[in-house]
Structures are given as C-alpha cells and as structure tokens.
N, C-alpha and C. Protein backbone atom coordinates (compact mmCIF):
# COMPACT_ATOMS: atom_id res chain seq x y z
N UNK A 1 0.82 -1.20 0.00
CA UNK A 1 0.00 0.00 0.00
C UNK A 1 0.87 1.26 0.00
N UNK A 2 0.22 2.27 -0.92
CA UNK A 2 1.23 3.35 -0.98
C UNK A 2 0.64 4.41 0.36
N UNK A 3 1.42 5.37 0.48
CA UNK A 3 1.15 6.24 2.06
C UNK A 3 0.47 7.57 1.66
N UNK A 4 -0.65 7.78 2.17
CA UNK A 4 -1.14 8.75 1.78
C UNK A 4 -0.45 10.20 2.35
N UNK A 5 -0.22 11.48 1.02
CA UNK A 5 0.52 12.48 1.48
C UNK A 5 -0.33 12.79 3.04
N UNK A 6 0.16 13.45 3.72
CA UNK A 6 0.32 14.31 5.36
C UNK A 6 -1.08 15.25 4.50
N UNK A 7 -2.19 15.36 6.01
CA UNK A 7 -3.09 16.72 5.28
C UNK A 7 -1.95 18.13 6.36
N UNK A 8 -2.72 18.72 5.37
CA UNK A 8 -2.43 20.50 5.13
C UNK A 8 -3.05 20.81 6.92
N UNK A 9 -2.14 21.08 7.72
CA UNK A 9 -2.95 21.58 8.76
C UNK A 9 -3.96 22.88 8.39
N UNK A 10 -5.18 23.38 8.39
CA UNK A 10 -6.29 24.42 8.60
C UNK A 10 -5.63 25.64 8.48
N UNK A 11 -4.68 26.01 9.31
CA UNK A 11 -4.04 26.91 9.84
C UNK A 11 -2.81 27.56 8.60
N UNK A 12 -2.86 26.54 7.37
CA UNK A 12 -1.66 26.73 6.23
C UNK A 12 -2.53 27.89 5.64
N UNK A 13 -3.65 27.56 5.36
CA UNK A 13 -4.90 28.79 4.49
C UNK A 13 -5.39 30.17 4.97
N UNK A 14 -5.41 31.37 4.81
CA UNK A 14 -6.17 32.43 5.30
C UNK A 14 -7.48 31.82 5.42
N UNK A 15 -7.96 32.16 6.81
CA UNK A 15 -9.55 31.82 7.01
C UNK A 15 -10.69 32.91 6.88
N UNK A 16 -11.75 32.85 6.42
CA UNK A 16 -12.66 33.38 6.01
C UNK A 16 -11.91 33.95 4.46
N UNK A 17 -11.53 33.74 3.78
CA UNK A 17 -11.20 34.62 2.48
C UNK A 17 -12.18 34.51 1.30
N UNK A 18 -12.10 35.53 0.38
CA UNK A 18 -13.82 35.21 -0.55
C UNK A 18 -13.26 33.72 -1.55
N UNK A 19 -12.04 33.99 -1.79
CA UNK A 19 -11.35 32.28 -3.03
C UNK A 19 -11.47 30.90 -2.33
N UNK A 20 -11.67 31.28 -0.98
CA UNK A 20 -11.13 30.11 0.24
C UNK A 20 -12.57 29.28 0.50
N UNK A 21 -13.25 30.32 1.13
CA UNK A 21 -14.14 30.28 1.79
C UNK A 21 -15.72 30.23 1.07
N UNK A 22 -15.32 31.71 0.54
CA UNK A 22 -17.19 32.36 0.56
C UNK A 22 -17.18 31.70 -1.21
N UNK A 23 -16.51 31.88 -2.03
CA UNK A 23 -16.82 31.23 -3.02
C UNK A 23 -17.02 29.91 -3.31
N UNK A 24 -16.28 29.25 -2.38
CA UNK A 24 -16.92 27.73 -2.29
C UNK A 24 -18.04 27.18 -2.00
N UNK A 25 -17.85 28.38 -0.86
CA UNK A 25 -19.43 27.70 -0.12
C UNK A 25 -20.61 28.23 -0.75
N UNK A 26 -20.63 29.43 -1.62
CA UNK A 26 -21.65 29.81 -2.87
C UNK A 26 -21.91 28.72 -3.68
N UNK A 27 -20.59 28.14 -3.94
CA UNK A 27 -20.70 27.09 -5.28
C UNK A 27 -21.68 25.77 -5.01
N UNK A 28 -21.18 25.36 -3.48
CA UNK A 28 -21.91 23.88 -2.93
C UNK A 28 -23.12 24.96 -2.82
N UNK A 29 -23.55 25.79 -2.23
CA UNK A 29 -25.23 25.70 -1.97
C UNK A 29 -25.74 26.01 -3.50
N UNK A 30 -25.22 26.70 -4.62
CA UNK A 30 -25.62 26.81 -5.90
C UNK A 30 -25.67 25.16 -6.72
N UNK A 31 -25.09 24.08 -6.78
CA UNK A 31 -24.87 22.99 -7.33
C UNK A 31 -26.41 22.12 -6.06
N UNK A 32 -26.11 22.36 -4.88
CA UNK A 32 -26.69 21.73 -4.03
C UNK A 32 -29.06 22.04 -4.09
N UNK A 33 -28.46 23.78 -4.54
CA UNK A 33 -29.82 23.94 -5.31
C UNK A 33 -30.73 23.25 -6.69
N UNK A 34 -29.52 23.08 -7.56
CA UNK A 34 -29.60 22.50 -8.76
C UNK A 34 -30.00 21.26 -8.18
N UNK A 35 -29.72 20.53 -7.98
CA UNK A 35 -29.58 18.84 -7.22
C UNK A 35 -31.02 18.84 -6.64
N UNK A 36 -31.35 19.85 -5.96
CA UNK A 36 -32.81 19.65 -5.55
C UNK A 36 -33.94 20.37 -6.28
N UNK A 37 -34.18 20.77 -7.06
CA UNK A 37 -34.94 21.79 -8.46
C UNK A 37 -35.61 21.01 -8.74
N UNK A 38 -35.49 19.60 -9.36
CA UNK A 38 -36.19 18.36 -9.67
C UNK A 38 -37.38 17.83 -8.62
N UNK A 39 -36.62 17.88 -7.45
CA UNK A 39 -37.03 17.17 -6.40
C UNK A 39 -38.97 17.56 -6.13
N UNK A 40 -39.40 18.51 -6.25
CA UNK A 40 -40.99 18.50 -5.96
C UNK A 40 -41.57 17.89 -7.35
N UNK A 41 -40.90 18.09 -8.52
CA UNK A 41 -41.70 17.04 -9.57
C UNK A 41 -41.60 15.87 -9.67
N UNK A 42 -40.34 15.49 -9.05
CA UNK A 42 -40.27 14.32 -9.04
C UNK A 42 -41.17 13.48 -8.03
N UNK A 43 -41.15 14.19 -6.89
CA UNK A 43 -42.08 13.50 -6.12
C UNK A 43 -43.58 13.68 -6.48
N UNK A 44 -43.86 15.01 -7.41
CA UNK A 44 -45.29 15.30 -7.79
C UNK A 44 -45.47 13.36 -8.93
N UNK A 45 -44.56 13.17 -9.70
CA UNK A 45 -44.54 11.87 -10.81
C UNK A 45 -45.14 10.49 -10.05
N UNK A 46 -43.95 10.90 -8.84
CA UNK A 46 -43.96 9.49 -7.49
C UNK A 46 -46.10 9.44 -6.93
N UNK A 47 -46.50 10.61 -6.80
CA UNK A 47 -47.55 10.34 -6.63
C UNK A 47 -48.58 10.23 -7.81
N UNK A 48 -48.14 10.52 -8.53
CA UNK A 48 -49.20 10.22 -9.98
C UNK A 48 -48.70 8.95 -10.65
N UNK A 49 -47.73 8.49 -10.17
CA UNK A 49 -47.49 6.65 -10.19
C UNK A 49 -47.19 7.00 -12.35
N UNK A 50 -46.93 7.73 -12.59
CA UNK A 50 -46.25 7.72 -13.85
C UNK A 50 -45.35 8.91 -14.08
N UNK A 51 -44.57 8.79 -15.28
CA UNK A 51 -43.53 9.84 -15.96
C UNK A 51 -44.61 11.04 -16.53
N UNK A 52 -45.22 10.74 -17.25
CA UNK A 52 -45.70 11.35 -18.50
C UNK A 52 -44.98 11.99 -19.09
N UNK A 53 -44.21 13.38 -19.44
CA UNK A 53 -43.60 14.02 -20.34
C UNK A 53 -42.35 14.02 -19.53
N UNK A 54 -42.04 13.45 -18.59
CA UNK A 54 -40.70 13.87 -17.44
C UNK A 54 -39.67 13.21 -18.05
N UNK A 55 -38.31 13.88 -18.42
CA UNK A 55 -37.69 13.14 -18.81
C UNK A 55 -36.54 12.77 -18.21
N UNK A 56 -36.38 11.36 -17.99
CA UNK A 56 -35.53 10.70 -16.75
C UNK A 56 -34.02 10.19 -17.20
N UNK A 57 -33.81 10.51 -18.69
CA UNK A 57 -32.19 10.25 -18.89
C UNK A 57 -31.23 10.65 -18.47
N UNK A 58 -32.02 12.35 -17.75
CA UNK A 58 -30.48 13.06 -17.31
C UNK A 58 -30.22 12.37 -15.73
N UNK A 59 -30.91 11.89 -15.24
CA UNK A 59 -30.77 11.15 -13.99
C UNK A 59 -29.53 10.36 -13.92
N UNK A 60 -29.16 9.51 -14.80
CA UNK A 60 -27.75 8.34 -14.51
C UNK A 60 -26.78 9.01 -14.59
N UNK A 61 -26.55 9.91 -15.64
CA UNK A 61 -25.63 11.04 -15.89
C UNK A 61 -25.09 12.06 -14.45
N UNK A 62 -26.44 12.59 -13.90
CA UNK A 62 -26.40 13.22 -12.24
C UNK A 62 -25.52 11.94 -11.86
N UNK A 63 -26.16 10.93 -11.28
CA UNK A 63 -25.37 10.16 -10.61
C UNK A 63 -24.38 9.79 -10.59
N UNK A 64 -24.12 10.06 -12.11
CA UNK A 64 -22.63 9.03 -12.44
C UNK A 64 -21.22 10.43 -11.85
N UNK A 65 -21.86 11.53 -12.25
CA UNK A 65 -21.24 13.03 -12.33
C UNK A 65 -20.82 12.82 -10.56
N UNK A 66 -21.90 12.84 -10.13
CA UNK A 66 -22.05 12.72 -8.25
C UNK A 66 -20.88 11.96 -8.17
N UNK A 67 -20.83 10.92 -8.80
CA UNK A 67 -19.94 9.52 -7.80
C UNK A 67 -18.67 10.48 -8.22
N UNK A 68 -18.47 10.53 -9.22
CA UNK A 68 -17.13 11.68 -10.00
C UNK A 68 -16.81 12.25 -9.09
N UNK A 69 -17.43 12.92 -8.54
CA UNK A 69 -17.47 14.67 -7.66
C UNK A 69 -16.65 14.15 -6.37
N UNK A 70 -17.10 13.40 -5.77
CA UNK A 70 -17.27 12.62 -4.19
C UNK A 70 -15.71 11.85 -4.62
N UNK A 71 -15.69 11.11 -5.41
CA UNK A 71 -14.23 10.78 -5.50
C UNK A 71 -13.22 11.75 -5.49
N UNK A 72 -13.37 12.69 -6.39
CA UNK A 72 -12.58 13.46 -6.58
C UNK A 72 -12.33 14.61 -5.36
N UNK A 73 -13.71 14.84 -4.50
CA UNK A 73 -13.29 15.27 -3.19
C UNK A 73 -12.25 15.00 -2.05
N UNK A 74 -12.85 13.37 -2.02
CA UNK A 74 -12.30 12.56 -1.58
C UNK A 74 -10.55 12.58 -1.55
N UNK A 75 -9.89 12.44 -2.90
CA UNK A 75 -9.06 12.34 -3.21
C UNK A 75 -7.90 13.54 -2.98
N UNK A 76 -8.52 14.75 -3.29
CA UNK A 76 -8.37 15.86 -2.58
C UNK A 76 -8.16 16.61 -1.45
N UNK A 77 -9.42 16.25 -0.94
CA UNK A 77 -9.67 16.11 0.84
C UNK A 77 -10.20 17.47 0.62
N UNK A 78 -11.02 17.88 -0.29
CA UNK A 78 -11.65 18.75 -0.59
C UNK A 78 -13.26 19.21 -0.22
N UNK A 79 -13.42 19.51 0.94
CA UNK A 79 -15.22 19.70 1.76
C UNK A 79 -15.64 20.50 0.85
N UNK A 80 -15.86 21.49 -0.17
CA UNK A 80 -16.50 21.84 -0.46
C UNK A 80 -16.96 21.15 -1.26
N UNK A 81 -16.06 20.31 -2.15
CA UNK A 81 -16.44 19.61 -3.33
C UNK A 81 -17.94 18.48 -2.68
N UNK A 82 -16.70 17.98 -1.57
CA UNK A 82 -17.63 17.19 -0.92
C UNK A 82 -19.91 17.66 -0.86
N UNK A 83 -19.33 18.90 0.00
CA UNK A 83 -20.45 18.89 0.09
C UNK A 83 -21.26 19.94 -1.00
N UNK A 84 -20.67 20.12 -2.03
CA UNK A 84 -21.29 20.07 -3.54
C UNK A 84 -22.11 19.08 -4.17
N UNK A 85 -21.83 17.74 -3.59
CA UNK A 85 -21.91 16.80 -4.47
C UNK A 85 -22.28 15.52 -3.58
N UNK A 86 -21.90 15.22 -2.15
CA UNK A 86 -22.79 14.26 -1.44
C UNK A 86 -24.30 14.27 -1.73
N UNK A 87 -25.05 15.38 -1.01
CA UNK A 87 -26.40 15.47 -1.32
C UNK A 87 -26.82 14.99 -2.41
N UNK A 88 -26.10 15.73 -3.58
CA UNK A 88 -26.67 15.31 -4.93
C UNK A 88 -26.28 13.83 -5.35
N UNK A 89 -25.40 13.19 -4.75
CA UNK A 89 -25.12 11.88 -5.21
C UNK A 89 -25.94 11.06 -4.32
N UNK A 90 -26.84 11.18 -3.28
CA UNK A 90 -28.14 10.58 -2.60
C UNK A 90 -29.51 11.17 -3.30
N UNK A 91 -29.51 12.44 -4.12
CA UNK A 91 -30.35 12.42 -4.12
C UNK A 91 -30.80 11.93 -5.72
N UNK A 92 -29.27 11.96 -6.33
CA UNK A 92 -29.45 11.42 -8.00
C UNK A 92 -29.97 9.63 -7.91
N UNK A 93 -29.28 9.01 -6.44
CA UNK A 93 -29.54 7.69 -6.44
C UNK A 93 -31.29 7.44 -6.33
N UNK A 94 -31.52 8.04 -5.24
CA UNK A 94 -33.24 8.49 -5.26
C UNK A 94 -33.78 8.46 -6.69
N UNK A 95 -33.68 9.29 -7.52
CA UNK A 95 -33.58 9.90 -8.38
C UNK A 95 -34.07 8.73 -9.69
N UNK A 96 -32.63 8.11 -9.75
CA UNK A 96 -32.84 7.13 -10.39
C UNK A 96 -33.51 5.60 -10.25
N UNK A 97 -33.73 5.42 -8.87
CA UNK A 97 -34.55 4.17 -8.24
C UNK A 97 -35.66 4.44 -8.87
N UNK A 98 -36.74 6.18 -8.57
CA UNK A 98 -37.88 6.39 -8.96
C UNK A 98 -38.34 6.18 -9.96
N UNK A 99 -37.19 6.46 -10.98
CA UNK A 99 -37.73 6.54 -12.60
C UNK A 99 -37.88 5.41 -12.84
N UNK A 100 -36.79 4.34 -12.16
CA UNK A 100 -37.22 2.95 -13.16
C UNK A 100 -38.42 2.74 -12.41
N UNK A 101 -38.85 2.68 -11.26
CA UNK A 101 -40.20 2.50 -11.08
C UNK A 101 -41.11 3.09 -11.83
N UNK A 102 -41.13 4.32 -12.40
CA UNK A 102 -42.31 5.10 -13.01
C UNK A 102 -42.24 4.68 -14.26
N UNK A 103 -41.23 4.49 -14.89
CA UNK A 103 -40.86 4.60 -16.41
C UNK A 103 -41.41 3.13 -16.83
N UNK A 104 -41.96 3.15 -18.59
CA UNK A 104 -41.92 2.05 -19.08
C UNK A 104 -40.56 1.09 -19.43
N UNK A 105 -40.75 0.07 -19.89
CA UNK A 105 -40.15 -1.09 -19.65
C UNK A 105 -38.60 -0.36 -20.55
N UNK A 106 -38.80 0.47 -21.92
CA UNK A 106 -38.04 0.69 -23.10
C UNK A 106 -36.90 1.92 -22.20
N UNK A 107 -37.88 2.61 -21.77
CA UNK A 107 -36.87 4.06 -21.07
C UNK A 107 -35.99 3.19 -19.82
N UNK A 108 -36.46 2.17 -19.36
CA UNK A 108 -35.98 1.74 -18.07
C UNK A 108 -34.64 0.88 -18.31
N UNK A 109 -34.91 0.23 -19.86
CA UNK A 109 -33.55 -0.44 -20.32
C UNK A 109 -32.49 0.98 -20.83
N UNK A 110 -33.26 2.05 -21.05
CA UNK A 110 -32.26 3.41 -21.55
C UNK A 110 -31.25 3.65 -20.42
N UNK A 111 -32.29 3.92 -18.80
CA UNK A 111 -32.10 4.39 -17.83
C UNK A 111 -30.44 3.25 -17.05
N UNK A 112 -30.96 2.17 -17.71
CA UNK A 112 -30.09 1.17 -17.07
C UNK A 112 -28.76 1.04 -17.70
N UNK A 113 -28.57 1.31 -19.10
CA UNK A 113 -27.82 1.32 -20.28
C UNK A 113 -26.40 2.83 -19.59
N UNK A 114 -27.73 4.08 -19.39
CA UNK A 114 -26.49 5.18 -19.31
C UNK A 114 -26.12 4.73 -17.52
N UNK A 115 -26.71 4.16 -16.58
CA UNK A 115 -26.55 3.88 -15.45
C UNK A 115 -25.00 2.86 -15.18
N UNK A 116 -25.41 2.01 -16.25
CA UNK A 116 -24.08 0.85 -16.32
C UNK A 116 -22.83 1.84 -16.84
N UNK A 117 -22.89 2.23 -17.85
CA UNK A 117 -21.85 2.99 -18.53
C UNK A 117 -21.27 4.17 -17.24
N UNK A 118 -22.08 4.70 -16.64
CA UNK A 118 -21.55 5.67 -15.55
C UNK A 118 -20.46 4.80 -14.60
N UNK A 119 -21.10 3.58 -14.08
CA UNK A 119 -20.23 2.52 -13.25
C UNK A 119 -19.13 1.64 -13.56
N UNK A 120 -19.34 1.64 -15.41
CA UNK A 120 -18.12 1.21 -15.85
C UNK A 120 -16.80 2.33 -15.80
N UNK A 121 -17.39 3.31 -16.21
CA UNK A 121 -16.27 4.32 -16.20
C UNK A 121 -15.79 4.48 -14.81
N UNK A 122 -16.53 4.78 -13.83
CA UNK A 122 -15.74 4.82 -12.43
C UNK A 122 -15.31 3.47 -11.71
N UNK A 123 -15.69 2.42 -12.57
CA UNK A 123 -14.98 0.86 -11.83
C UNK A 123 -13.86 1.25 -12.41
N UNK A 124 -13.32 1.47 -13.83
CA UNK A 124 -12.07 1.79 -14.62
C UNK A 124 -11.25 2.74 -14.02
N UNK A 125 -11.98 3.41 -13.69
CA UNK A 125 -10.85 4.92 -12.84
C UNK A 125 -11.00 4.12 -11.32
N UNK A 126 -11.36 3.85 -10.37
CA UNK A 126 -10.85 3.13 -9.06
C UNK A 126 -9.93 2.09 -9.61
N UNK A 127 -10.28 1.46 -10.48
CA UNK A 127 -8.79 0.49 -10.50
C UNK A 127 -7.68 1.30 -11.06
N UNK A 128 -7.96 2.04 -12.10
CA UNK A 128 -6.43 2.80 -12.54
C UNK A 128 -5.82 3.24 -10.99
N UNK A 129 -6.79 3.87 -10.62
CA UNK A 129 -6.42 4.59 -9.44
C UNK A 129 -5.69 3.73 -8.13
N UNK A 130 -6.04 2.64 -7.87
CA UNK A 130 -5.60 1.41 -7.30
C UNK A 130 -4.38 0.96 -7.86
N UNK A 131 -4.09 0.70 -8.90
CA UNK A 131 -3.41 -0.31 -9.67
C UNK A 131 -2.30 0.10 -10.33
N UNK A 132 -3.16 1.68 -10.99
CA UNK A 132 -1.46 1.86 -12.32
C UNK A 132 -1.21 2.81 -12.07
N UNK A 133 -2.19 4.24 -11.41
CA UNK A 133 -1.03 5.01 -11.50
C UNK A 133 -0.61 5.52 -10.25
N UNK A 134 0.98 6.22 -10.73
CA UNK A 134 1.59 6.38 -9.28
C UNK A 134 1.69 7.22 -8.35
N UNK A 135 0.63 8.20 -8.65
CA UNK A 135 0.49 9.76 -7.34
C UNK A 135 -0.85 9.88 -7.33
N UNK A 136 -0.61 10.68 -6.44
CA UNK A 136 -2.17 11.00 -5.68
C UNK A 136 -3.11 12.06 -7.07
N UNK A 137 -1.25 12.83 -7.67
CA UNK A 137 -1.68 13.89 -8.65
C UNK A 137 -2.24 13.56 -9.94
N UNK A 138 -2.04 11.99 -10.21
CA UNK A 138 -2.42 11.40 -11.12
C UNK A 138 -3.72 11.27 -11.01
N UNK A 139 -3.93 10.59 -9.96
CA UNK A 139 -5.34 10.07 -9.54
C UNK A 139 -6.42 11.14 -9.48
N UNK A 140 -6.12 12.25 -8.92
CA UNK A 140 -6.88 13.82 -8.62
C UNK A 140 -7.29 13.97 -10.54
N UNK A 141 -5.96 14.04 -11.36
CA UNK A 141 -6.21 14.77 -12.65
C UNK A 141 -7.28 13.63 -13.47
N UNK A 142 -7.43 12.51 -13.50
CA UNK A 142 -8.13 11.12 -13.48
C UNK A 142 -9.35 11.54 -13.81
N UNK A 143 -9.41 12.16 -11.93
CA UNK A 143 -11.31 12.19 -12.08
C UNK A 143 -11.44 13.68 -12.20
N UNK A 144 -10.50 14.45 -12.33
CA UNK A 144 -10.98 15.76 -12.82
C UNK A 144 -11.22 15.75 -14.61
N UNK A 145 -10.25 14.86 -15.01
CA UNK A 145 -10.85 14.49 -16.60
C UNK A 145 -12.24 14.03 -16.95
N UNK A 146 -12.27 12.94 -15.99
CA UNK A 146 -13.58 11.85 -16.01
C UNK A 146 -14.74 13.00 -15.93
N UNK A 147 -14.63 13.52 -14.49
CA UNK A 147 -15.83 14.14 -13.81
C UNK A 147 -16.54 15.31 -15.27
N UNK A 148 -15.21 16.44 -15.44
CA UNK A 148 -15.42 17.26 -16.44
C UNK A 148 -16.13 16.40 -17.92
N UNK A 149 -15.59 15.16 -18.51
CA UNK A 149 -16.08 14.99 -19.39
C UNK A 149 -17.63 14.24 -19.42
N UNK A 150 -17.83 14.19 -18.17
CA UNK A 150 -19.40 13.59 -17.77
C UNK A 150 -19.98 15.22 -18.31
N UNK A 151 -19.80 15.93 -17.41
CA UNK A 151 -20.15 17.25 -17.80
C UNK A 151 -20.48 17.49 -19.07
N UNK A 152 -19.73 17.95 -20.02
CA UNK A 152 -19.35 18.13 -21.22
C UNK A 152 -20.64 17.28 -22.00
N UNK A 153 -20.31 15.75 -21.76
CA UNK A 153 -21.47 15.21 -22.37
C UNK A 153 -22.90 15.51 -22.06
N UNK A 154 -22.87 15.87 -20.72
CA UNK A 154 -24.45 16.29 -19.97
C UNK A 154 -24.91 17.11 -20.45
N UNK A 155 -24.30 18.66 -20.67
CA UNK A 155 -24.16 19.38 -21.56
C UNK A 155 -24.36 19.96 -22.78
N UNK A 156 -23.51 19.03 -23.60
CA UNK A 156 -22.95 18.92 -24.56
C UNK A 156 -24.36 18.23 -25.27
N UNK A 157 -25.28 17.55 -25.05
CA UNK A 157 -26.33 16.70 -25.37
C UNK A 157 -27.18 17.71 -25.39
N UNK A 158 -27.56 18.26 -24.89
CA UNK A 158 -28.53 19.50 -24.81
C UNK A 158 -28.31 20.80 -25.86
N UNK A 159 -27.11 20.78 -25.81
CA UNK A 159 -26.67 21.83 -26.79
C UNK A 159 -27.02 21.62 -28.52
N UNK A 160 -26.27 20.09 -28.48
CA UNK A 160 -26.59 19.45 -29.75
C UNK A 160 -27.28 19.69 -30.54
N UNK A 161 -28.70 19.00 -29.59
CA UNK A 161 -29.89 19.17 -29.59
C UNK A 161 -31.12 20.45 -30.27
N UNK A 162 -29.67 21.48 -29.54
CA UNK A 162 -30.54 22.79 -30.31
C UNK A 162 -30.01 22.98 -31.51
N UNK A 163 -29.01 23.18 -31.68
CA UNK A 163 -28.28 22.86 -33.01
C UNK A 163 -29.40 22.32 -34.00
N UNK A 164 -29.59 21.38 -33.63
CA UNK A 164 -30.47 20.18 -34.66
C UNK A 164 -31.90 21.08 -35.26
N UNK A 165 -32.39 21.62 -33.97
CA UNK A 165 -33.60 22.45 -33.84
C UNK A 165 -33.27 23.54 -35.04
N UNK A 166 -32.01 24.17 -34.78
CA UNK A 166 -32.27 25.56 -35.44
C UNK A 166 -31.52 25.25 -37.19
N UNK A 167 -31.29 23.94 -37.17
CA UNK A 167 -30.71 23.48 -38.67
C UNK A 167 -32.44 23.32 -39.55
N UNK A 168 -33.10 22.71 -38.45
CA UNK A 168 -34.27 22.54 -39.03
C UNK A 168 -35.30 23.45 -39.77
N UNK A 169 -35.08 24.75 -39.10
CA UNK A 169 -36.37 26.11 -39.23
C UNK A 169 -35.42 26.91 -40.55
C-alpha cells in the first residue's frame, strides 16, 4: 500500500477569504440547489405513479457526475467539493430508483444502459487509481478528466440538440 501524502494543517490557508471560503461555499449551496430543483416534480410523478412528459435520462448522468465529484473530493480532501456533491449523489440515487419505477419497460432499459456505462467508467478509474497510476496527482487529474467529461457530455447533449432544432427552421 502506498502512504497517503500528510493533510495541510487548517491553519496553512487564510480563514474566512472570498477564493477560500465564501466562493466555495456559494458554489456547494448553488450545485446543491440544482440537485434539488427536480425534487418536488419528481415526487409530484412518485404520486401520480407515472412519468408522463418527465424526462428521466439526465438522472444516470447526475449520478454518475455525483460519484465523480465525491471521489474526486475525496481524493483531494476537498469539503467543499464534498459537500457540492454528497447530497446530490443521494439524491441522483433516489432519483434514479424512482424513474425505473415510473418509467416504461423501453426508457428503463435506456435508464439502465447510461446507469451501467456511468459505473463502468468509475470501476475503470478506481482500478487505474488502485493499480497503475503512481500519485495522488495522477489520480486527482483522473477524475478531474472523467468528472469534467461527464459534464461536457451532460451538456454537450442538450446543446446538440438545439443545433439540430435551429438546422431545421
């Protein structure tokens, strides 16, 4: 087993500073808002026992992004990240339990399809991370690749999308 670097005693950082402090903690309650925005329709769906127009793909994507986030906190030893992205990685799991309950049989094999692919990619990065490579700095830049390119695609899908729209008119 390799030795994890020494943490940063508290006391290395200026405390209260706006880069340190206040902008982080903007960022987790801004991401931590996003994460819950869903949350009264979703439960409005949970009681009408169907989807109807709700669309539940971006859900595995949240989750998969979450597990990203939380590693990469982790790895860091980074609380804000942390608590950017705990909540939302309980509440994307929520999230995604519901839909396959609500959803028909076709969206639920969709739901399961981008769900697997999220867990393959982070089984692949815990073992790199385990196995091949050799710093912590490796491992950090890993899931800052991974995490960002979940993004990008999350994103990046939506954007497309309009593209397509405005090729059309």
């Amino acid at each position: 087993p390799r030795a994890l670097a020494p943490r940063v005693p508290r006391t290395a950082t200026p405390r209260g500073s706006l880069a340190t402090t206040v902008a982080p903690a903007l960022g987790a309650g801004l991401a931590n808002s996003m994460f819950f925005s869903g949350l009264p329709e979703v439960i409005e769906k949970r009681k009408e026992g169907k989807l109807g127009e709700f669309n539940p793909l971006p859900m595995p994507i949240i989750l998969g992004n979450t597990v990203g986030w939380v590693a990469y906190s982790i790895l860091t030893r980074d609380p804000f990240v942390a608590a950017a992205n705990a909540p939302g990685l309980l509440l994307a799991s929520w999230y995604v339990m519901t839909m396959c309950r609500l959803a028909d049989k076709e969206v639920v094999e969709k739901i399961e399809s981008v769900t697997m692919l999220m867990a393959a990619i982070h089984t692949a990065a815990g073992l790199a991370c385990a196995f091949l490579l050799p710093t912590r700095a490796a491992m950090i830049s890993l899931y800052g690749i991974i995490c960002n390119g979940i993004l990008l695609a999350y994103y990046g899908a939506p954007l497309s999308t309009i593209g397509k729209v405005l090729k059309e008119k």
